[in-house]
N, C-alpha and C. Protein backbone atom coordinates (compact mmCIF):
# COMPACT_ATOMS: atom_id res chain seq x y z
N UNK A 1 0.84 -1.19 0.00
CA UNK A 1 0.00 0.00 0.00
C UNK A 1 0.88 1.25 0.00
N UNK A 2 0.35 2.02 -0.94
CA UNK A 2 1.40 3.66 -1.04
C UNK A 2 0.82 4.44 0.14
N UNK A 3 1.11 5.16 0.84
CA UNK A 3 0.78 6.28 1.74
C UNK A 3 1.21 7.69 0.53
N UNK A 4 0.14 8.15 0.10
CA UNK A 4 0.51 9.11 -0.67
C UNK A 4 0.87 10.59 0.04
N UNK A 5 0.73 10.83 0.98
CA UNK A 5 0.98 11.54 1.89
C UNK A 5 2.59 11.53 2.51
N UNK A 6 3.39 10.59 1.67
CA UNK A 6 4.92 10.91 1.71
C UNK A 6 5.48 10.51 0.72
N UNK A 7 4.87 11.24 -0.57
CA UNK A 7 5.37 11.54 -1.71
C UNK A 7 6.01 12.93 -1.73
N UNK A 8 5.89 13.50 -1.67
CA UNK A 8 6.73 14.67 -1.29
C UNK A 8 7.02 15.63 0.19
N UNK A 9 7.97 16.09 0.42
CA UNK A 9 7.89 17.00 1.45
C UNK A 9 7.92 18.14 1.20
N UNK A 10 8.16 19.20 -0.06
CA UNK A 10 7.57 20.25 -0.65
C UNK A 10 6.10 20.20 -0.83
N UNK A 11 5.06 19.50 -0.93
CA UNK A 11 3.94 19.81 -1.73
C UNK A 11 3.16 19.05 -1.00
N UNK A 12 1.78 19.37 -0.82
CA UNK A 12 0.74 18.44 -0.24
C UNK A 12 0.20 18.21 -1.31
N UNK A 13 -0.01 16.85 -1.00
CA UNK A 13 -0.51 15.74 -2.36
C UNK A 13 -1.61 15.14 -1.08
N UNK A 14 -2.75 15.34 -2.53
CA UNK A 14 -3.83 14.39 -2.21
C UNK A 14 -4.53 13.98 -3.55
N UNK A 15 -5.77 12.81 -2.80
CA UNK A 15 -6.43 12.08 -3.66
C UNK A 15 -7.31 13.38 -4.85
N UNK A 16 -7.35 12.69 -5.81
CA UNK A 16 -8.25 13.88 -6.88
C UNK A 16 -9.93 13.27 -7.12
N UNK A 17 -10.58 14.14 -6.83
CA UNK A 17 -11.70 13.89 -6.91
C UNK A 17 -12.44 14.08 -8.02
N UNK A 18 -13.85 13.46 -8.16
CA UNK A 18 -14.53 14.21 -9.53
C UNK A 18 -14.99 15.74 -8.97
N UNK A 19 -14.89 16.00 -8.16
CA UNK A 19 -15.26 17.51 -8.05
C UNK A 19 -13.76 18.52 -8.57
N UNK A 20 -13.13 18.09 -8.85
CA UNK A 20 -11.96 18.42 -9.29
C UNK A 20 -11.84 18.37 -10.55
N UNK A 21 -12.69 17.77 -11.35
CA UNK A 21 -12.40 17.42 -13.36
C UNK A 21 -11.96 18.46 -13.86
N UNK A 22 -12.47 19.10 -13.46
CA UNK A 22 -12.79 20.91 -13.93
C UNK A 22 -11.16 21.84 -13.94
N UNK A 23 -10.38 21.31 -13.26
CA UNK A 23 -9.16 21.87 -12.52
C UNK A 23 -8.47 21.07 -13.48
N UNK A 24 -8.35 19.83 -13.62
CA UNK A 24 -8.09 18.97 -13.96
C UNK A 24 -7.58 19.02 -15.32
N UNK A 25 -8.79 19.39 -16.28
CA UNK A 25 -9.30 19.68 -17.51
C UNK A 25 -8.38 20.65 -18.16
N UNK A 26 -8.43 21.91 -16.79
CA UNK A 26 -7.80 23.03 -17.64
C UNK A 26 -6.41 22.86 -18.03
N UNK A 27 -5.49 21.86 -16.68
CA UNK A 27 -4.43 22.04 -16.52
C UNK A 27 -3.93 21.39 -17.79
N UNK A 28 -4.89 19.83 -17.83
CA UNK A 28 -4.43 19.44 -18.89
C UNK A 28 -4.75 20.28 -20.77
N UNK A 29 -5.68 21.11 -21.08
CA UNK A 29 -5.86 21.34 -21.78
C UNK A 29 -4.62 22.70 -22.43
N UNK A 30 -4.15 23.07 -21.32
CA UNK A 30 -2.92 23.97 -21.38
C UNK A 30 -1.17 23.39 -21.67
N UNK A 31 -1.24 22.12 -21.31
CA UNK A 31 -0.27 21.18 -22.20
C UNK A 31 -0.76 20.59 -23.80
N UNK A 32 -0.78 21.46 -24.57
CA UNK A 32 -0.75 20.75 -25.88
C UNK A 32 0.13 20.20 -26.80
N UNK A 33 1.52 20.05 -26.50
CA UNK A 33 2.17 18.77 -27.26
C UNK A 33 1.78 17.77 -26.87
N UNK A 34 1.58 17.14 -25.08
CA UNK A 34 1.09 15.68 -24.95
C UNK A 34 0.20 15.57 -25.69
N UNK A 35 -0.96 15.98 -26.36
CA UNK A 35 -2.23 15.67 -27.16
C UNK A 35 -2.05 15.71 -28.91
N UNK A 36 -0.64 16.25 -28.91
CA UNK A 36 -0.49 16.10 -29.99
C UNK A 36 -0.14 14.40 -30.88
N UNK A 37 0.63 13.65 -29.66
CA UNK A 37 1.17 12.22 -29.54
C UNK A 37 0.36 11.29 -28.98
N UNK A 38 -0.99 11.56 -28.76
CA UNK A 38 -2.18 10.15 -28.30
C UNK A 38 -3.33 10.59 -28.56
N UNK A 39 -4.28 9.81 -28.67
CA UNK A 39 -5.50 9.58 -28.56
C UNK A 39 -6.56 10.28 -27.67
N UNK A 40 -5.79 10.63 -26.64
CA UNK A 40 -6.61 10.98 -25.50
C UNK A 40 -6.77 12.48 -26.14
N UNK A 41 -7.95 12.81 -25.31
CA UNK A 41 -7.96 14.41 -25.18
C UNK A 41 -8.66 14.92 -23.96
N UNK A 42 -8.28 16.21 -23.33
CA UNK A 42 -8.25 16.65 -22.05
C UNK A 42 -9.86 17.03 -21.97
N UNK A 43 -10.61 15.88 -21.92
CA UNK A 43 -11.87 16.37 -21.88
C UNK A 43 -12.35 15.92 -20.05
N UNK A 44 -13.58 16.19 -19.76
CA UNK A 44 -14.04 15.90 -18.87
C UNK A 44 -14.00 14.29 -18.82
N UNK A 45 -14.98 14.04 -19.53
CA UNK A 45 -15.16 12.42 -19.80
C UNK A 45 -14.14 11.86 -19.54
N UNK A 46 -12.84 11.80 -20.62
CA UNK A 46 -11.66 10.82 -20.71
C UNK A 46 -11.05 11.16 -19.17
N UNK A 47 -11.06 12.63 -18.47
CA UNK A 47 -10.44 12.82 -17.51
C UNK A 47 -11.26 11.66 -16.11
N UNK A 48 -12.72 11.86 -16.43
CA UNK A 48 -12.97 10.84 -15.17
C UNK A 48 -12.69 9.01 -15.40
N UNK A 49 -12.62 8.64 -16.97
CA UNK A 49 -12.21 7.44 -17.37
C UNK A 49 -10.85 7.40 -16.67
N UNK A 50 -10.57 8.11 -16.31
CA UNK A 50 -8.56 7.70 -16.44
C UNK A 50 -8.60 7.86 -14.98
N UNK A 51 -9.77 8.87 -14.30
CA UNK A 51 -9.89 8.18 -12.80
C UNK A 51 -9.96 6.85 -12.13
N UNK A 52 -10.66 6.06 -13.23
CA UNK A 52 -10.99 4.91 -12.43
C UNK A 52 -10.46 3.55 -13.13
N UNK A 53 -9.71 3.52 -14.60
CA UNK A 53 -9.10 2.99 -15.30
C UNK A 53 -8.00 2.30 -14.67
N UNK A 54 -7.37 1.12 -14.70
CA UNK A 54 -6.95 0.29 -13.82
C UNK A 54 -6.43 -0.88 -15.10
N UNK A 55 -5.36 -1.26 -14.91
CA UNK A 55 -4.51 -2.30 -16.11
C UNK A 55 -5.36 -3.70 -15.45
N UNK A 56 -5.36 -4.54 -16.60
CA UNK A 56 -5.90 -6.31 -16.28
C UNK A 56 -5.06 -6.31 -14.53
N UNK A 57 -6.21 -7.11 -14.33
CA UNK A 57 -5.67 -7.80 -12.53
C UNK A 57 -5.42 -6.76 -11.78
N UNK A 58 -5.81 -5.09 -12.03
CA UNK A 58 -5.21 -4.25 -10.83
C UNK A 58 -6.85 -3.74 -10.33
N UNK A 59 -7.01 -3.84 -9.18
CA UNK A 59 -8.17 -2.96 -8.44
C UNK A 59 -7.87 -1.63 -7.76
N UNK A 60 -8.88 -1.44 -7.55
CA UNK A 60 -9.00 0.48 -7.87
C UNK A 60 -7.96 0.45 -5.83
N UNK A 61 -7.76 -0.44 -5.47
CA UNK A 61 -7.03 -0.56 -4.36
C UNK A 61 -5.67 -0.26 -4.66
N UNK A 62 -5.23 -0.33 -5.98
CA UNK A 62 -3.76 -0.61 -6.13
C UNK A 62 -3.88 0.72 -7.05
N UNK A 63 -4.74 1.63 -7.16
CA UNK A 63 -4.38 2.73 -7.67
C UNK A 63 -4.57 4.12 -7.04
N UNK A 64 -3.69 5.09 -7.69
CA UNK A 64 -3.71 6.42 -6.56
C UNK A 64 -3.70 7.14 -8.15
N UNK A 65 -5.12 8.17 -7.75
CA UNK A 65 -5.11 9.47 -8.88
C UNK A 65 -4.69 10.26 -7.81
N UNK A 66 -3.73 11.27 -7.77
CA UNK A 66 -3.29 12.01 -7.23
C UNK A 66 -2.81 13.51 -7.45
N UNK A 67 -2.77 14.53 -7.12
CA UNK A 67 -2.15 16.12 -7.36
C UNK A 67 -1.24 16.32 -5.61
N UNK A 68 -0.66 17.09 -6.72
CA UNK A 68 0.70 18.09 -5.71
C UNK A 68 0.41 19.14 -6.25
N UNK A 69 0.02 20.28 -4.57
CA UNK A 69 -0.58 21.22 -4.60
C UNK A 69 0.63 22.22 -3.79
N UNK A 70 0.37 23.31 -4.43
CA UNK A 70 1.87 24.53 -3.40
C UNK A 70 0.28 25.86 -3.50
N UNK A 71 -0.18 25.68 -1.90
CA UNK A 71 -0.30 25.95 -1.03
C UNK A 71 -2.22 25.58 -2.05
N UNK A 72 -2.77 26.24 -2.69
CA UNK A 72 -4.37 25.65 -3.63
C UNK A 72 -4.17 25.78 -5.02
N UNK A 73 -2.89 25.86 -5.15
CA UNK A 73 -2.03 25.86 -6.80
C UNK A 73 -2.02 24.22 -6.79
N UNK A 74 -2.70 23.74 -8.04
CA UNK A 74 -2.59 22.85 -8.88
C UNK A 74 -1.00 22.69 -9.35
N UNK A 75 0.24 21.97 -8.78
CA UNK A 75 1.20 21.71 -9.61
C UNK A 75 1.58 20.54 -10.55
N UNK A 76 1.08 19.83 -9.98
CA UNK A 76 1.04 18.38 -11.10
C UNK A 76 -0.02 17.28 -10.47
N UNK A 77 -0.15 16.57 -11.35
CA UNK A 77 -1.27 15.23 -11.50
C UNK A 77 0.23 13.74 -11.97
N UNK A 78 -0.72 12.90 -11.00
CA UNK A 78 0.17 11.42 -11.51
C UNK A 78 -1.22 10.29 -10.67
N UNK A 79 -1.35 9.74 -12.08
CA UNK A 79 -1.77 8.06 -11.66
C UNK A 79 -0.65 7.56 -11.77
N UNK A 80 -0.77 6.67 -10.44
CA UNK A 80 0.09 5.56 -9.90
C UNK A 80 -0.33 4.06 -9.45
N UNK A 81 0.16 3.23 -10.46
CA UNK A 81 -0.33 1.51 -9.70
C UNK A 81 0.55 0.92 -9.02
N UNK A 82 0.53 0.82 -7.77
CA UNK A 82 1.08 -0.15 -6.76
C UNK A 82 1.21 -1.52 -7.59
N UNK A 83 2.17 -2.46 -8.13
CA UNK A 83 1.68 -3.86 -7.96
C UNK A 83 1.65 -3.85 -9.46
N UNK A 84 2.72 -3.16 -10.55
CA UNK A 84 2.25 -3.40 -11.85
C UNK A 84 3.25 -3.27 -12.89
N UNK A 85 3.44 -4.03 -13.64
CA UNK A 85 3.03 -5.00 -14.10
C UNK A 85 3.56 -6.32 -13.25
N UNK A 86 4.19 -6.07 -12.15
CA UNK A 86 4.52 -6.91 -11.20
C UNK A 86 4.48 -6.81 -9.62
N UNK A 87 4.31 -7.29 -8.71
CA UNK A 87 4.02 -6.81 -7.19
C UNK A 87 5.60 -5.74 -7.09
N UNK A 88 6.84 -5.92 -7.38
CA UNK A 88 7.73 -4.90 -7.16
C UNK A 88 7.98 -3.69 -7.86
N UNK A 89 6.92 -3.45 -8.89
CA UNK A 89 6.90 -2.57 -9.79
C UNK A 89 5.87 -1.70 -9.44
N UNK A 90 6.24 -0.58 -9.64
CA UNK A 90 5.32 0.67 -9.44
C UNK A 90 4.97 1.23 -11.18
N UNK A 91 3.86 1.69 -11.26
CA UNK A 91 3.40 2.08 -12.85
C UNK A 91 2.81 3.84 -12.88
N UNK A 92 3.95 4.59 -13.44
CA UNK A 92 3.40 5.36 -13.64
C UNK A 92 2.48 5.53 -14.90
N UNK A 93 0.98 5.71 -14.77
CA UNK A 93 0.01 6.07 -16.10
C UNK A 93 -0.31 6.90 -16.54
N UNK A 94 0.14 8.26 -15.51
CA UNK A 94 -0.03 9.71 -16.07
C UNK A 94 0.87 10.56 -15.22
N UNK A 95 1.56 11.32 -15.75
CA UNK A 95 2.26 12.28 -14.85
C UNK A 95 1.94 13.88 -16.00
N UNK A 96 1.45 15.03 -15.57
CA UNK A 96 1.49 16.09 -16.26
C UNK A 96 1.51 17.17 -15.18
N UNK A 97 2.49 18.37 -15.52
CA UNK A 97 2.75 19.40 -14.68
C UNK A 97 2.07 20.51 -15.27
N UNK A 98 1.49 21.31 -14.15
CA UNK A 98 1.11 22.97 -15.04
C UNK A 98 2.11 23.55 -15.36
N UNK A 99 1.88 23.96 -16.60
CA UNK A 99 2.80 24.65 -17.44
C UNK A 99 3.62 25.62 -16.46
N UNK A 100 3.31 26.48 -15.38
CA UNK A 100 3.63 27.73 -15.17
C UNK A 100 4.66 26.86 -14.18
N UNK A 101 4.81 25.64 -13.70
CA UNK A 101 6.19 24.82 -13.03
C UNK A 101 7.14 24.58 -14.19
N UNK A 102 6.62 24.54 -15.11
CA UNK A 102 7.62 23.47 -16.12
C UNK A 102 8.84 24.23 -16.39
N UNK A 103 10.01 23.68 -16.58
CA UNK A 103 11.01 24.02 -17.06
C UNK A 103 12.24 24.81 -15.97
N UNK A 104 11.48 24.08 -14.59
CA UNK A 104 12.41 24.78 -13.63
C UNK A 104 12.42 23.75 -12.33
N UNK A 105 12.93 22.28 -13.14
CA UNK A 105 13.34 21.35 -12.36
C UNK A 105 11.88 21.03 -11.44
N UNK A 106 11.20 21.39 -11.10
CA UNK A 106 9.96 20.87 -10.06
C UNK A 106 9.76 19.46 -10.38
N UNK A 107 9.40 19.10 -11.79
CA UNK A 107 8.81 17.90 -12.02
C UNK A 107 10.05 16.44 -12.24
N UNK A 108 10.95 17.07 -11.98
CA UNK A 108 12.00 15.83 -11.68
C UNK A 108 12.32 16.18 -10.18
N UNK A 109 12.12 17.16 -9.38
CA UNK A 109 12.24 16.88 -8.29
C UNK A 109 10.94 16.37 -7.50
N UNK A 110 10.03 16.65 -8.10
CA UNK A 110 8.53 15.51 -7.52
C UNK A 110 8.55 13.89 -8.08
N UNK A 111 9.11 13.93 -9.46
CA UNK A 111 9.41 12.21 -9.68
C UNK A 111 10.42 11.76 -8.73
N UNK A 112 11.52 12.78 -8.38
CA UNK A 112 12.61 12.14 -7.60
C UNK A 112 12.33 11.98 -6.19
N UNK A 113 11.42 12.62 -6.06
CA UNK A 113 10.97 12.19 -4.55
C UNK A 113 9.75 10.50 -4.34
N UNK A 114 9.13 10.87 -5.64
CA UNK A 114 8.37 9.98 -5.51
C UNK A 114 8.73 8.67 -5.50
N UNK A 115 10.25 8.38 -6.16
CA UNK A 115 11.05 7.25 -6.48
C UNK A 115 11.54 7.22 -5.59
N UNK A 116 12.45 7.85 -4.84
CA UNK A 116 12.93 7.84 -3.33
C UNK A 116 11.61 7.17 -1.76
N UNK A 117 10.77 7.65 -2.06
CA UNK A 117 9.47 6.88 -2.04
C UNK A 117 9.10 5.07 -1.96
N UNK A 118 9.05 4.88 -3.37
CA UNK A 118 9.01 3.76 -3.74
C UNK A 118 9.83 2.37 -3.05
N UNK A 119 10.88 3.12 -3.25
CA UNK A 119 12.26 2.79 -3.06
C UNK A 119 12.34 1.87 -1.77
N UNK A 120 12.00 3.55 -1.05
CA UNK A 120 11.32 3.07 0.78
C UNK A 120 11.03 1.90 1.16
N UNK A 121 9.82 1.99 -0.01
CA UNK A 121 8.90 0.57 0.46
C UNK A 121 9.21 -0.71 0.31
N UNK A 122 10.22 -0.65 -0.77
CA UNK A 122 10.92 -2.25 -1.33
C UNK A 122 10.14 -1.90 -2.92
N UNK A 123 10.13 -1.15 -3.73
CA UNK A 123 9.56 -0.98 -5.06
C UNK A 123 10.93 -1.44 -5.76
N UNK A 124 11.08 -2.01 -6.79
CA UNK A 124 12.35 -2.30 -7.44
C UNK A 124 12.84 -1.85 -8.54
N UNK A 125 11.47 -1.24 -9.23
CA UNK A 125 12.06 -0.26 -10.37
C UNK A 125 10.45 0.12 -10.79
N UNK A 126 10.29 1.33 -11.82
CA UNK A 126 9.44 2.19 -11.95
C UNK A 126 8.93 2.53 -13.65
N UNK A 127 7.99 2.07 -14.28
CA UNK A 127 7.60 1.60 -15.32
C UNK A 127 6.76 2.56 -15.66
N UNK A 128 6.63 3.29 -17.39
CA UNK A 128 5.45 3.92 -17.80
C UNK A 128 5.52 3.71 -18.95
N UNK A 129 4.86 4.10 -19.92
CA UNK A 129 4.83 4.54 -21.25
C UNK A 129 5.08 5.87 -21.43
N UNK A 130 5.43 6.19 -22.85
CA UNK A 130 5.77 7.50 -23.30
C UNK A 130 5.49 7.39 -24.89
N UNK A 131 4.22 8.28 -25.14
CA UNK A 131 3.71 8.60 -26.75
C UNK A 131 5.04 8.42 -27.62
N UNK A 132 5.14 7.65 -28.60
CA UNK A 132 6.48 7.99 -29.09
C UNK A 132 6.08 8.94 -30.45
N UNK A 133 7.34 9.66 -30.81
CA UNK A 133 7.74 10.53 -30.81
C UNK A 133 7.37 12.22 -30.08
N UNK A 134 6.79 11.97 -29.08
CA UNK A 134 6.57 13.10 -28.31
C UNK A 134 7.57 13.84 -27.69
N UNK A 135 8.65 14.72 -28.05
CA UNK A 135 9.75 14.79 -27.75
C UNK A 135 9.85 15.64 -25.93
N UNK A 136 8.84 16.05 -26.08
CA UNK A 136 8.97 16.75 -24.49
C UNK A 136 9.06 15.34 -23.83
N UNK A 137 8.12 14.87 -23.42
CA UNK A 137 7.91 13.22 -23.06
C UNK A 137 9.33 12.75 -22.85
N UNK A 138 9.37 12.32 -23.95
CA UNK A 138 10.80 11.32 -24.36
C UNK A 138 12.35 12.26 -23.39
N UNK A 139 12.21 13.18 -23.97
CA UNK A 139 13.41 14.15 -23.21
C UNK A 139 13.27 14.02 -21.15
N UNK A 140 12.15 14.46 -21.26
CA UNK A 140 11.91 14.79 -19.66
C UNK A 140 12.01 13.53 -18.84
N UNK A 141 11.88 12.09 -19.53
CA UNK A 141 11.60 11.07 -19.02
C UNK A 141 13.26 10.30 -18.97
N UNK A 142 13.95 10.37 -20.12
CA UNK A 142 15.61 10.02 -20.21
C UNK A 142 16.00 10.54 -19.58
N UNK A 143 15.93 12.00 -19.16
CA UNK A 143 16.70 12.89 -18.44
C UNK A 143 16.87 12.40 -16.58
N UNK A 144 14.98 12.12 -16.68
CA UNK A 144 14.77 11.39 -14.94
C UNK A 144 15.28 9.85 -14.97
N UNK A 145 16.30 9.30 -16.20
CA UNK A 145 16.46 7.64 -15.89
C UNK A 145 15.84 6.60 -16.54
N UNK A 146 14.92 7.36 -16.99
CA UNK A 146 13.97 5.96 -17.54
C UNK A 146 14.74 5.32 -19.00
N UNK A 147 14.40 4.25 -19.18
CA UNK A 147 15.39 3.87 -20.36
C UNK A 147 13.95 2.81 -21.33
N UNK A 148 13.83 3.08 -22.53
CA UNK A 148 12.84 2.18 -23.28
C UNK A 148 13.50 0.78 -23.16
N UNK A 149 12.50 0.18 -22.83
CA UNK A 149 12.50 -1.55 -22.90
C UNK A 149 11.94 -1.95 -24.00
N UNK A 150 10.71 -1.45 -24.79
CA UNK A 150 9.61 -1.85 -25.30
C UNK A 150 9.11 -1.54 -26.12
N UNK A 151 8.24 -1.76 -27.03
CA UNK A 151 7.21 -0.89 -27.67
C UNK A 151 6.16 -1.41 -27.92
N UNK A 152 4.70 -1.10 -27.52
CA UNK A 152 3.41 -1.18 -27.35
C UNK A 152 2.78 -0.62 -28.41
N UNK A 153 1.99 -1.27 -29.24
CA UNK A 153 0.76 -0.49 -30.24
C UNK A 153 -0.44 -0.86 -28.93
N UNK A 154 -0.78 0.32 -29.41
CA UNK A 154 -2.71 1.01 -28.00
C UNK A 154 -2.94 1.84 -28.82
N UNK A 155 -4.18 0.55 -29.58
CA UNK A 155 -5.17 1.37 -30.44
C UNK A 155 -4.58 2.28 -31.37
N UNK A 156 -3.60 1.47 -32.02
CA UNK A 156 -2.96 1.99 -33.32
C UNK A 156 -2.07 3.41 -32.72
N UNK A 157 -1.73 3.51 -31.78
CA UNK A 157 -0.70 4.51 -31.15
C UNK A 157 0.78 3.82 -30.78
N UNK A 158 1.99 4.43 -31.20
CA UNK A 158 3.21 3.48 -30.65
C UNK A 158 3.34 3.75 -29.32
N UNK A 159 3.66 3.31 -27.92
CA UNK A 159 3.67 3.54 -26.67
C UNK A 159 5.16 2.79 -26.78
N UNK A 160 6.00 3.54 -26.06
CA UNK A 160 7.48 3.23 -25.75
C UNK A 160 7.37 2.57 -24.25
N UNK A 161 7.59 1.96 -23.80
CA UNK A 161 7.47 1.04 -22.67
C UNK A 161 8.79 1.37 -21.84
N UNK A 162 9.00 2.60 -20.95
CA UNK A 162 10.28 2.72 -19.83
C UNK A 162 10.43 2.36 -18.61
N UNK A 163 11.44 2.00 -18.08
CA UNK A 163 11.70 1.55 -16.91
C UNK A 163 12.70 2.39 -16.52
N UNK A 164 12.79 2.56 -14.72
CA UNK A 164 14.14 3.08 -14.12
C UNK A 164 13.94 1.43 -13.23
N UNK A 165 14.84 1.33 -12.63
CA UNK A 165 15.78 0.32 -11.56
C UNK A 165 15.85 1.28 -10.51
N UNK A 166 14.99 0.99 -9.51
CA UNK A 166 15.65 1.60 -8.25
C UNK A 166 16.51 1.22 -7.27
N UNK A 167 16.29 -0.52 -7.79
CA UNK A 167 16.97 -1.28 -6.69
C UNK A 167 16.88 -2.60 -7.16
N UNK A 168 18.25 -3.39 -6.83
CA UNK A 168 18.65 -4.43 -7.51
C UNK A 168 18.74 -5.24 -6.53
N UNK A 169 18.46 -6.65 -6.80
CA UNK A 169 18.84 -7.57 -6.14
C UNK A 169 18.86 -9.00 -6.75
């Protein structure tokens, strides 16, 4: 079980609600290269689908929709699966920052905490996809460690399949 409440010590992070879509919506609708590289779009709808959306064999137990907030500032959103694609693997399924953080280290120092995190618990390494050719994506994600293993077609989209190693044994 994650205690999301020591994912960071800069930022209070909590659960995201549907009374929240709305917040949600904008932040994402103000990143437009991610939408340029998938399927999705920052609508209400897809935003509450991806609330409750969960990979084969994971229950809504093993997932955390979550925001990191500096002080009722929206700074970033991340779904997270405990337990995926293996019990020592953690899955990130969405990570997006408001624009007005980006580009001044915040969002590798909230992944780096969150992995320091993981870590804690006995997590052994840290898994997502990344739209391919989405170059913000791809850049921001090499830069934090992650290295492609993979490649996934979803619904005729290429998905690059990354991993970091937090811990070996």
């Amino acid at each position: 079980m994650i205690d999301i409440s020591k994912l960071s010590r800069r930022y209070f992070v909590r659960t995201l609600k549907e009374s929240d879509v709305e917040m949600l919506v904008e932040l994402c609708r103000l990143n437009t290269v991610f939408y340029e590289y998938t399927e999705a779009r920052p609508t209400r709808e897809n935003i509450l689908d991806d609330m409750h959306a969960t990979p084969p064999g994971i229950t809504m137990e093993d997932k955390y929709y979550f925001g990191f907030f500096d002080d009722q500032e929206l700074v970033a959103i991340m779904d997270l699966i405990d337990g995926y694609p293996k019990l020592e693997i953690a899955y990130i399924g969405f990570f997006m920052m408001n624009p007005q953080y980006q580009g001044k280290q915040i969002g590798t120092a909230i992944v780096g905490e969150v992995i320091d995190y993981l870590q804690s618990i006995g997590k052994t390494a840290v898994r997502l996809a990344i739209d391919k050719g989405n170059p913000q994506s791809s850049h921001f994600w090499k830069k934090n460690g992650f290295e492609v293993i993979s490649e996934a077609d979803v619904n005729g989209w290429t998905k690059l399949v990354a991993e970091k190693r937090i811990k070996d044994f």
